[in-house]
PDB file of N, CA and C in Angstrom:
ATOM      1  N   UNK A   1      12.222  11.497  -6.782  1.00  0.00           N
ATOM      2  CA  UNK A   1      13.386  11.552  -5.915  1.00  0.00           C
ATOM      3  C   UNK A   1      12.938  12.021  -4.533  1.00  0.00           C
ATOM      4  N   UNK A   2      13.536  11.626  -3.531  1.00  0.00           N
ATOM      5  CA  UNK A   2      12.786  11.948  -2.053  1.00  0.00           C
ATOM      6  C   UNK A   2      13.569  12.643  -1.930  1.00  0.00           C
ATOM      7  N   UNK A   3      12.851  14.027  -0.691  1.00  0.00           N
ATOM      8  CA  UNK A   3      13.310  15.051  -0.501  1.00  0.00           C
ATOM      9  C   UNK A   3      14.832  15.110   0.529  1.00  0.00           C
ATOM     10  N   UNK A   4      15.123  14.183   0.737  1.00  0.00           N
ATOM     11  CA  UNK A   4      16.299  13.972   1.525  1.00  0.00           C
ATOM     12  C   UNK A   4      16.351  14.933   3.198  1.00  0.00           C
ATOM     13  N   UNK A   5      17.272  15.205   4.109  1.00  0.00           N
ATOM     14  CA  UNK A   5      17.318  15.364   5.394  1.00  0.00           C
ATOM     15  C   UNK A   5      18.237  16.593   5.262  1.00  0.00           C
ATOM     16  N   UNK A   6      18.022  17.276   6.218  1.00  0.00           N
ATOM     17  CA  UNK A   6      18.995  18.447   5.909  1.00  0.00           C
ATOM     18  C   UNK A   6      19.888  18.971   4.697  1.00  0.00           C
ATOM     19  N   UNK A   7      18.723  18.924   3.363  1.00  0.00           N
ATOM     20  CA  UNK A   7      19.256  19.590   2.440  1.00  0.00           C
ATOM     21  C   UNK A   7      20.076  18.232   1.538  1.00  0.00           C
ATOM     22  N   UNK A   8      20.309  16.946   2.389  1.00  0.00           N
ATOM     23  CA  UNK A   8      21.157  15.570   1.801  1.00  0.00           C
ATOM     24  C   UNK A   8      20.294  14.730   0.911  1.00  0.00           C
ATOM     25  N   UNK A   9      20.522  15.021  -0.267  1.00  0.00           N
ATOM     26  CA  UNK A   9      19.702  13.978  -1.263  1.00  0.00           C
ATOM     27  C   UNK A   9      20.584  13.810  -2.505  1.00  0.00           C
ATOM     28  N   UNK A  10      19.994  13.074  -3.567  1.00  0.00           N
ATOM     29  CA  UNK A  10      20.585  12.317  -4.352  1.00  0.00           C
ATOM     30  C   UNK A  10      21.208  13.813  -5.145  1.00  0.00           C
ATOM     31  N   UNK A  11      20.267  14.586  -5.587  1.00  0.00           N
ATOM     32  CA  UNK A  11      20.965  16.035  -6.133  1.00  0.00           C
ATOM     33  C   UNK A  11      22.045  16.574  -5.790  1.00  0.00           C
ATOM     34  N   UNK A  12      22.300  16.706  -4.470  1.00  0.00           N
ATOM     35  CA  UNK A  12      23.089  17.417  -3.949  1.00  0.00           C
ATOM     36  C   UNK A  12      24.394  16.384  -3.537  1.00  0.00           C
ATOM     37  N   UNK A  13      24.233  15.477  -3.296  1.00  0.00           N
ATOM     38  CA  UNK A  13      25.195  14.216  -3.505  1.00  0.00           C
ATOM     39  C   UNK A  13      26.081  14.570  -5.059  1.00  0.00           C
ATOM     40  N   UNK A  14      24.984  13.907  -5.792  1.00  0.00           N
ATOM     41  CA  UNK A  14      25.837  14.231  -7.355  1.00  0.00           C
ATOM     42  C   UNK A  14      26.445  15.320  -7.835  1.00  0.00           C
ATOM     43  N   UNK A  15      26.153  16.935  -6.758  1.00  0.00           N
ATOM     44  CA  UNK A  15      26.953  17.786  -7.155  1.00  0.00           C
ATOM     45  C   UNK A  15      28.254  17.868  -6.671  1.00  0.00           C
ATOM     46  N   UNK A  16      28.524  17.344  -5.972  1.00  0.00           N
ATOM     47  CA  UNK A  16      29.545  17.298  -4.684  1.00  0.00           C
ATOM     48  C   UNK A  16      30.512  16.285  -4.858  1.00  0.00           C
ATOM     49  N   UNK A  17      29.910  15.343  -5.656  1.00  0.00           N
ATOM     50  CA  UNK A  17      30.591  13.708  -5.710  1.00  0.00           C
ATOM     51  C   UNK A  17      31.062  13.574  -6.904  1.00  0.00           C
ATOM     52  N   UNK A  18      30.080  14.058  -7.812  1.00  0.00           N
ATOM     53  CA  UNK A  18      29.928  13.871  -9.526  1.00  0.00           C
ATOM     54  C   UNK A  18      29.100  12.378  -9.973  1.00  0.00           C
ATOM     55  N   UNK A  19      28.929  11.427  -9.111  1.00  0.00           N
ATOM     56  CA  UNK A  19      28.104  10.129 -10.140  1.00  0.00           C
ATOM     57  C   UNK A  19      27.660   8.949  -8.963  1.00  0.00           C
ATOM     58  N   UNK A  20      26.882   8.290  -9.406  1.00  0.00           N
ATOM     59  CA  UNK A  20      26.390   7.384  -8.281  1.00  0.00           C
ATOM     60  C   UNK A  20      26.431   6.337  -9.367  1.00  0.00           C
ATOM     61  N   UNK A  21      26.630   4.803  -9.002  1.00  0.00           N
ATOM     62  CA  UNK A  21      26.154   3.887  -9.912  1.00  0.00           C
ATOM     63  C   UNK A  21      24.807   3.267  -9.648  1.00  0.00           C
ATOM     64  N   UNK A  22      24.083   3.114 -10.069  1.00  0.00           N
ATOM     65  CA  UNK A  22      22.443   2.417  -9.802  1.00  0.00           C
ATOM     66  C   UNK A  22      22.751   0.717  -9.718  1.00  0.00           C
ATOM     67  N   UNK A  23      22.007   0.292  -9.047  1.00  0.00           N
ATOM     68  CA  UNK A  23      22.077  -1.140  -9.082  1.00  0.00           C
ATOM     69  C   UNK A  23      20.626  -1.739  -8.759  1.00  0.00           C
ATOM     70  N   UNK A  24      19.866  -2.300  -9.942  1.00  0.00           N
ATOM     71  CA  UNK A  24      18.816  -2.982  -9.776  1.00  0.00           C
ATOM     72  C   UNK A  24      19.162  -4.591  -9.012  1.00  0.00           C
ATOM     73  N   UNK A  25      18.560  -4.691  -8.173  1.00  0.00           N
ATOM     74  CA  UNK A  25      17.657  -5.895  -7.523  1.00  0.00           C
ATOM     75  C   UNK A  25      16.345  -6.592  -7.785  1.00  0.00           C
ATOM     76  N   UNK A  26      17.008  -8.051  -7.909  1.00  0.00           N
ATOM     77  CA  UNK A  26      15.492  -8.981  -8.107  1.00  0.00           C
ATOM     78  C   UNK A  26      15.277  -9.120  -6.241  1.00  0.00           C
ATOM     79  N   UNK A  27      14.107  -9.963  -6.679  1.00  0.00           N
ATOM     80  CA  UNK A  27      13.237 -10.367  -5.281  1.00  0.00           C
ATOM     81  C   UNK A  27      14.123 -11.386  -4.486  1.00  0.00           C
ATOM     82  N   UNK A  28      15.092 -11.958  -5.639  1.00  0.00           N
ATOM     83  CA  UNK A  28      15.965 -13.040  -5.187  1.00  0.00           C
ATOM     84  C   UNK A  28      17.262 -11.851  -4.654  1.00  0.00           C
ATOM     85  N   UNK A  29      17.352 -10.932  -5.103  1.00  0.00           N
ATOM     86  CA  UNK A  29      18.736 -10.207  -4.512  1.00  0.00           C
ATOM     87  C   UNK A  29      18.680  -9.988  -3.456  1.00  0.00           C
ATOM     88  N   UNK A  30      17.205  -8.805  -3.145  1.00  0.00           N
ATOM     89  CA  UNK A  30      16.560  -8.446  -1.929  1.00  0.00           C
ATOM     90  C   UNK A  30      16.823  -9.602  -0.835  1.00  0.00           C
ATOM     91  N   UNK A  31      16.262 -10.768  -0.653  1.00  0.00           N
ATOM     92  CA  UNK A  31      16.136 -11.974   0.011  1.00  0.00           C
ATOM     93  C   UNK A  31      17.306 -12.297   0.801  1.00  0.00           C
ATOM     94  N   UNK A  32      17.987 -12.551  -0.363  1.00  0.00           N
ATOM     95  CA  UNK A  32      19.402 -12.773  -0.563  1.00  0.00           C
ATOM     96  C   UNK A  32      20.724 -11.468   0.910  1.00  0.00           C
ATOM     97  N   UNK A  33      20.252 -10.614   0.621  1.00  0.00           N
ATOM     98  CA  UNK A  33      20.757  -9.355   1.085  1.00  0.00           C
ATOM     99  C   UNK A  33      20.192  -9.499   2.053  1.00  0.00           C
ATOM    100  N   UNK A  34      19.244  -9.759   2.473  1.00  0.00           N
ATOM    101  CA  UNK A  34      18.282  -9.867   3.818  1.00  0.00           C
ATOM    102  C   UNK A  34      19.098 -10.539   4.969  1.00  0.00           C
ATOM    103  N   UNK A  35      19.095 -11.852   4.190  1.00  0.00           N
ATOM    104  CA  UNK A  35      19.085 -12.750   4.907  1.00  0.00           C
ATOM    105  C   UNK A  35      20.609 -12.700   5.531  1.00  0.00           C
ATOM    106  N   UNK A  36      21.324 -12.429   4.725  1.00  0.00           N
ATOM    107  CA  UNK A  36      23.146 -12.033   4.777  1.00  0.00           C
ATOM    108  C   UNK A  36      23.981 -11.395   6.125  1.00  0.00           C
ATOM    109  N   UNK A  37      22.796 -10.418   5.735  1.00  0.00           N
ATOM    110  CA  UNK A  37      22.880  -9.082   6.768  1.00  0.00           C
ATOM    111  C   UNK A  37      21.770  -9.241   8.513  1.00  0.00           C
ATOM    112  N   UNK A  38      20.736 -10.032   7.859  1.00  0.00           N
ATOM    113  CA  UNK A  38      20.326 -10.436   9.206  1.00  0.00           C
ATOM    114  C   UNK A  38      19.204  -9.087   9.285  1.00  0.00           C
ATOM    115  N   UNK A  39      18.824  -8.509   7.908  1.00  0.00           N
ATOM    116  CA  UNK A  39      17.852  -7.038   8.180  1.00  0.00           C
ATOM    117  C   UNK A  39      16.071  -7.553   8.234  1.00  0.00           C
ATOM    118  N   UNK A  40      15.517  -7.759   9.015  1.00  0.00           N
ATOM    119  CA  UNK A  40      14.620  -8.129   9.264  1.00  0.00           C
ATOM    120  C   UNK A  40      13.650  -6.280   8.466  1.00  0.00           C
ATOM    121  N   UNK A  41      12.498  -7.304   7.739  1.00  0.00           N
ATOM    122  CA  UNK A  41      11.776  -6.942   6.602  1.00  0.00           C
ATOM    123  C   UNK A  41      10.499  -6.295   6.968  1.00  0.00           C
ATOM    124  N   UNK A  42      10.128  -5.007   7.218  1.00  0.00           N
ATOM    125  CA  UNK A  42       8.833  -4.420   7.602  1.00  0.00           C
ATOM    126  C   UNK A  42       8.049  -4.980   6.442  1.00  0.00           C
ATOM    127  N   UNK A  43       6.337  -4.896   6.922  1.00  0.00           N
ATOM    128  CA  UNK A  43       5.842  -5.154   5.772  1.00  0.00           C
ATOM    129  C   UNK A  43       5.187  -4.467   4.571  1.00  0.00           C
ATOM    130  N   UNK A  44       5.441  -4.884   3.422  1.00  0.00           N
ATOM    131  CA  UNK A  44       5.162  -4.026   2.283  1.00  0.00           C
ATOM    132  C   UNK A  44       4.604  -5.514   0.840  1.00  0.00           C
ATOM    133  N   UNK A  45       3.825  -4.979   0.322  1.00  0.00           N
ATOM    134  CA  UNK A  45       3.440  -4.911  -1.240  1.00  0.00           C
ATOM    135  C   UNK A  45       4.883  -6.317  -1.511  1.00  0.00           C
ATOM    136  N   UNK A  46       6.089  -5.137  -2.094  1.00  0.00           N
ATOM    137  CA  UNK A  46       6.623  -5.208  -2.538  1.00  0.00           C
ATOM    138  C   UNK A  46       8.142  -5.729  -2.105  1.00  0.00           C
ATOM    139  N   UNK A  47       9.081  -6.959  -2.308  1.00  0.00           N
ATOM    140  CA  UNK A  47      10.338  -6.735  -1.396  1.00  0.00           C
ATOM    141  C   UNK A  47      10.863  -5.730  -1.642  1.00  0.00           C
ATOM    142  N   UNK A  48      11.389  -4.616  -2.620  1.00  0.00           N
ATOM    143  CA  UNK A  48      12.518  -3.851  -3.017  1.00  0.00           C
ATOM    144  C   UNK A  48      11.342  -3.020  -1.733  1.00  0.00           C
ATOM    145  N   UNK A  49      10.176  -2.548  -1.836  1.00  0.00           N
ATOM    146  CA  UNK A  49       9.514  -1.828  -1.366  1.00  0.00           C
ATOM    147  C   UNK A  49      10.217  -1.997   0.457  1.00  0.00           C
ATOM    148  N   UNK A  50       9.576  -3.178   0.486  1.00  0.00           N
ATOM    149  CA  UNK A  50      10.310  -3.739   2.542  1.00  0.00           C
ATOM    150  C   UNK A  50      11.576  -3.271   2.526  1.00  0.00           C
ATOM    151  N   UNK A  51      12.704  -3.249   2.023  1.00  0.00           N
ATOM    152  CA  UNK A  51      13.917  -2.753   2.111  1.00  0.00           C
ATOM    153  C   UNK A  51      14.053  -1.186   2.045  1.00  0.00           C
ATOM    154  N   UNK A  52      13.664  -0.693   1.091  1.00  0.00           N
ATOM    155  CA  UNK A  52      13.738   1.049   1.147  1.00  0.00           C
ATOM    156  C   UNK A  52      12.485   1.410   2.591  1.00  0.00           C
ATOM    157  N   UNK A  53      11.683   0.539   2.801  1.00  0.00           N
ATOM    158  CA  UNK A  53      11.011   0.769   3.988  1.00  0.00           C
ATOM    159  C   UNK A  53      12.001   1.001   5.194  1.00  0.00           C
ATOM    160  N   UNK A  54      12.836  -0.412   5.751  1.00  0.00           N
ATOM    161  CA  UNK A  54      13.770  -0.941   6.618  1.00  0.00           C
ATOM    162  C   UNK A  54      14.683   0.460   6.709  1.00  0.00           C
ATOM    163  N   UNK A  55      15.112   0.753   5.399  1.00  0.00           N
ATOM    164  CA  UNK A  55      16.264   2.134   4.948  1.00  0.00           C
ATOM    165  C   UNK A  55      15.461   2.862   5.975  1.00  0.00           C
ATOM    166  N   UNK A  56      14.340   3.780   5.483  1.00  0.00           N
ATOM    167  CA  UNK A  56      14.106   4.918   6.259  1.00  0.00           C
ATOM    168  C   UNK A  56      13.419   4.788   7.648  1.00  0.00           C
ATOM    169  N   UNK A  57      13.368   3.651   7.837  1.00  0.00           N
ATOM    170  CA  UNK A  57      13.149   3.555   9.416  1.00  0.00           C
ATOM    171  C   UNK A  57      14.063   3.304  10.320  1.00  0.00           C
ATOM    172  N   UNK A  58      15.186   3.186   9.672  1.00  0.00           N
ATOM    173  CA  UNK A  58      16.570   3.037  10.539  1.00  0.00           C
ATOM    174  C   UNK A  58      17.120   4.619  10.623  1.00  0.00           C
ATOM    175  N   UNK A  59      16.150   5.796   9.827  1.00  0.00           N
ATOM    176  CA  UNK A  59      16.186   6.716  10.192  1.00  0.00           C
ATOM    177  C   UNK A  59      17.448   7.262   9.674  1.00  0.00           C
ATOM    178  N   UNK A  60      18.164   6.780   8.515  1.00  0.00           N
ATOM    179  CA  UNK A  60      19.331   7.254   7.635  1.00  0.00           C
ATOM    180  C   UNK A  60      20.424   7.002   8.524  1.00  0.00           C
ATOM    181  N   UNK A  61      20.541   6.575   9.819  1.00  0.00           N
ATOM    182  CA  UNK A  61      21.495   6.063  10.578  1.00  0.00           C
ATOM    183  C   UNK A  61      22.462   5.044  10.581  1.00  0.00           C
ATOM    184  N   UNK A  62      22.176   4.484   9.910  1.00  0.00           N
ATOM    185  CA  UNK A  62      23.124   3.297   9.575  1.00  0.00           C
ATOM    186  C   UNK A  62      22.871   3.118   8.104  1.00  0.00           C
ATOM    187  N   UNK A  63      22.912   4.140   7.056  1.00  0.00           N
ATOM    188  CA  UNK A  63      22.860   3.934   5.202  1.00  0.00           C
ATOM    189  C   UNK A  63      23.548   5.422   5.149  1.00  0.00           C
ATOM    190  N   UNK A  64      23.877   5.449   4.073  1.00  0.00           N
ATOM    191  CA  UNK A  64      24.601   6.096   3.323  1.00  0.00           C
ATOM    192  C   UNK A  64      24.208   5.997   1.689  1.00  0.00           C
ATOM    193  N   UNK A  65      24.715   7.476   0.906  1.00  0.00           N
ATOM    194  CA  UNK A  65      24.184   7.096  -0.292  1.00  0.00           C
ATOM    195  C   UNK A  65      25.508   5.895  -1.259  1.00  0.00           C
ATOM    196  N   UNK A  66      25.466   5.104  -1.680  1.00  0.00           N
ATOM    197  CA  UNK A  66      26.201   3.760  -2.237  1.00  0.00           C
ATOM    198  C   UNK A  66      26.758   3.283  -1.083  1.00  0.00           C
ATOM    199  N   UNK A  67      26.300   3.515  -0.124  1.00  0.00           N
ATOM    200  CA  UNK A  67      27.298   2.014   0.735  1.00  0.00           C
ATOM    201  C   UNK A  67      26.173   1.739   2.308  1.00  0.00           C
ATOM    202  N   UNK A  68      26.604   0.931   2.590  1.00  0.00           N
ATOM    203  CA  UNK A  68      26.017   0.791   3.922  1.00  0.00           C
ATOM    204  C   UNK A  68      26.733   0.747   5.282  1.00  0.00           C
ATOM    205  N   UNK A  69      26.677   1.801   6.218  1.00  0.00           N
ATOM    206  CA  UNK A  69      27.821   1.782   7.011  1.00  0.00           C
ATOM    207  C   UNK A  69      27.474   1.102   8.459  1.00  0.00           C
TER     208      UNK A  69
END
């Protein structure tokens, strides 16, 4: 679990909130989501990898935990 930003991570979310739902992605979801949204893909290994990349280089500024704002 990553250590989150001022104390904000998945732990402290779930105490506050009570539950998150998980949602796995194929390479086709990722893509898919990419392309939708127009999120241009740093490079990585992995797609799920390029996307949680994209996440923290947008610097938690525009994500949220379950939604994207």
């Amino acid at each position: 679990m990553r250590r989150g930003r001022d104390g904000r991570n998945l732990e402290s979310y779930l105490r506050s909130n009570g539950s998150v739902t998980v949602y796995t992605l194929t390479d086709k979801d990722v893509t898919a989501i990419s392309e939708l949204h127009g999120i241009q893909l740093p490079d990585a290994e992995y797609l799920a990898h390029k996307l949680e990349k994209r996440i923290l280089l947008d610097g938690f500024t525009k994500w949220a935990w379950n939604k994207r704002s």
